[in-house]
Protein backbone atom coordinates (compact mmCIF):
# COMPACT_ATOMS: atom_id res chain seq x y z
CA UNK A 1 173.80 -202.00 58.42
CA UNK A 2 177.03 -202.26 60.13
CA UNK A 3 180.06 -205.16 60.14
CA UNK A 4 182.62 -204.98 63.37
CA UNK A 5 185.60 -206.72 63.20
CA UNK A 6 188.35 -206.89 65.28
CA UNK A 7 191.90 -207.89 64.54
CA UNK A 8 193.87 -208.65 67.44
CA UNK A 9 197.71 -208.88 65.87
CA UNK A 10 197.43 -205.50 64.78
CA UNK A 11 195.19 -204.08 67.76
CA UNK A 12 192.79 -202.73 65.21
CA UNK A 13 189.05 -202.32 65.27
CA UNK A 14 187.14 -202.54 62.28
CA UNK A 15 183.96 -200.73 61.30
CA UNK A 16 181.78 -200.96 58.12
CA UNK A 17 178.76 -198.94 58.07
CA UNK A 18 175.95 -198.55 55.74
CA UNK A 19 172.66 -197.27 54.51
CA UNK A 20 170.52 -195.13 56.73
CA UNK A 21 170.46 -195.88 60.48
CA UNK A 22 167.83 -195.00 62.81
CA UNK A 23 168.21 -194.47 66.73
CA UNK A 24 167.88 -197.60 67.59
CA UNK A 25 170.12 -198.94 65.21
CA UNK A 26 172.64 -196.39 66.79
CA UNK A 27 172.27 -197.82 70.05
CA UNK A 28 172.56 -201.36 68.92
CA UNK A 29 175.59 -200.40 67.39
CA UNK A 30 177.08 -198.94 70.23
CA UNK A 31 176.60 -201.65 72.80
CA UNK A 32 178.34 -204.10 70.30
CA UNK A 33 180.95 -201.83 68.92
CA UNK A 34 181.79 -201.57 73.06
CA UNK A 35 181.31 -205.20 73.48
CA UNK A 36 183.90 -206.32 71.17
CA UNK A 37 186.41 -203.74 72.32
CA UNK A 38 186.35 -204.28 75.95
CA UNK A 39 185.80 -208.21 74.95
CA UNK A 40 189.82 -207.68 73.31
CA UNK A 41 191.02 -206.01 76.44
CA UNK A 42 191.85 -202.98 74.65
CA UNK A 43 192.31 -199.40 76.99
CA UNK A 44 192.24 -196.01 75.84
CA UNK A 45 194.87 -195.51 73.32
CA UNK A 46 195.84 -199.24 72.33
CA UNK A 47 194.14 -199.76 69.47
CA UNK A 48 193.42 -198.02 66.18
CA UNK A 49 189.81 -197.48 64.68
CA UNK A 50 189.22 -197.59 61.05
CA UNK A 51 185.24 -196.77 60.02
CA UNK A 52 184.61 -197.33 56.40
CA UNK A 53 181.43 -195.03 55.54
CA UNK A 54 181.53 -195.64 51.83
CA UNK A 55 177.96 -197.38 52.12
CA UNK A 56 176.93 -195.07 54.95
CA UNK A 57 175.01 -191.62 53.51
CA UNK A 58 174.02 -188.62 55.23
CA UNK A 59 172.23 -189.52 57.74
CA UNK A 60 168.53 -188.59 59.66
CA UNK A 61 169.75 -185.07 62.23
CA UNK A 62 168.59 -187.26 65.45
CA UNK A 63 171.01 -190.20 64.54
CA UNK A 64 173.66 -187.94 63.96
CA UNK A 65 173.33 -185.87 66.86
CA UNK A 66 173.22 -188.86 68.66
CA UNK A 67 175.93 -190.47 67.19
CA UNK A 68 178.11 -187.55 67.61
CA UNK A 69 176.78 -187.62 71.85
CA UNK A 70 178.80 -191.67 71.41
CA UNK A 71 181.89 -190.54 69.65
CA UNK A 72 182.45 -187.42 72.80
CA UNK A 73 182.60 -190.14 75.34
CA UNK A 74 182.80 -193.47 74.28
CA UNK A 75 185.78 -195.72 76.03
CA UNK A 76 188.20 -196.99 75.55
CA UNK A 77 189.16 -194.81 73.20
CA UNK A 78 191.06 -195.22 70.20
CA UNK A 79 194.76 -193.79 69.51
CA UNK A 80 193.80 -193.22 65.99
CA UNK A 81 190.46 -193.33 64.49
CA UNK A 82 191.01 -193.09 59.88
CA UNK A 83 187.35 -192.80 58.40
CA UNK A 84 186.82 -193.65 54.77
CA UNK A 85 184.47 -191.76 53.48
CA UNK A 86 183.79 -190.49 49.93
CA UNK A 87 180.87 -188.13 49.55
CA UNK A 88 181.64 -184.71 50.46
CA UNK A 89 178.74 -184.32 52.49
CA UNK A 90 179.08 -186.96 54.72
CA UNK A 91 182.32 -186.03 55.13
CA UNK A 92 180.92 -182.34 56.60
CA UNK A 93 178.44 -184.39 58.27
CA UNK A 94 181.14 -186.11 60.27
CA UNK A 95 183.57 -183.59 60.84
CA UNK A 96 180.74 -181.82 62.56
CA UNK A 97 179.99 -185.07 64.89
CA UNK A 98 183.64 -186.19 65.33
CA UNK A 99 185.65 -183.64 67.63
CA UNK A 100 188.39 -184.30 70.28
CA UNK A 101 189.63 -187.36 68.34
CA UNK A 102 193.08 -187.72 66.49
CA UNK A 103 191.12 -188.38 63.16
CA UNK A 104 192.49 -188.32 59.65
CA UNK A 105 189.84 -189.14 56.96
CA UNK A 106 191.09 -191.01 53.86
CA UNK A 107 189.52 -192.53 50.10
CA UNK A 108 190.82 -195.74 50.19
CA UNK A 109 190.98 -198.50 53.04
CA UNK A 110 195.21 -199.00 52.01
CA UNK A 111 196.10 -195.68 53.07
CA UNK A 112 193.93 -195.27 56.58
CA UNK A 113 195.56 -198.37 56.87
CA UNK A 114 199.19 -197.37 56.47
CA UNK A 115 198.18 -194.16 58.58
CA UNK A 116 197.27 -196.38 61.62
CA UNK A 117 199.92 -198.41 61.36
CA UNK A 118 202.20 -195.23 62.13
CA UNK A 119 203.26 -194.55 65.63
């Protein structure tokens, strides 16, 4: 359902997300996704987020509306956040959740890489 991974060097949190979530797969998600950023010592704006959603459909209109409730406030937050995401439809699915963020979505892990890595 979802792999978090964070690498320190780079200050960069890692997300991989997939198949179909329900709420309280959201909300376990959350409370480890905060875990392991407040766990680095991160603040707002010190890290980078990269969520790969290749694996991750449209999803059910609760999680999403919930989801999108997380993403509004959530802290720290990121500088960046790059989402990889291929389907079209997630993609409008997301853009709908994700506002107030500096968010670029990319196809390919090597360029929301090379994006984050910019200052």
């Amino acid at each position: 359902m979802y792999e978090i991974s964070l690498d320190k060097d780079r200050k960069l949190l890692r997300v991989v997300m997939t198949g179909l979530w329900d709420i309280q797969t959201l909300d376990r998600f959350e409370v480890e996704r905060e875990a392991a950023v407040r766990g680095a010592g991160w603040r707002s704006g010190e890290y980078g987020y990269l969520l790969d959603l290749r694996g991750h459909p449209v999803q059910p209109r609760d999680v999403s509306a919930k989801g999108g409730e997380y993403y509004r406030t959530f802290q720290p937050r990121p500088r960046k956040l790059a989402l990889i995401i291929t389907s079209a439809l997630a993609r409008m699915q997301v853009t709908r959740v994700i506002k107030g963020m500096q968010e670029r979505f990319f196809d390919n892990e090597e360029a929301a890489l090379a994006w984050l890595a910019e200052e």
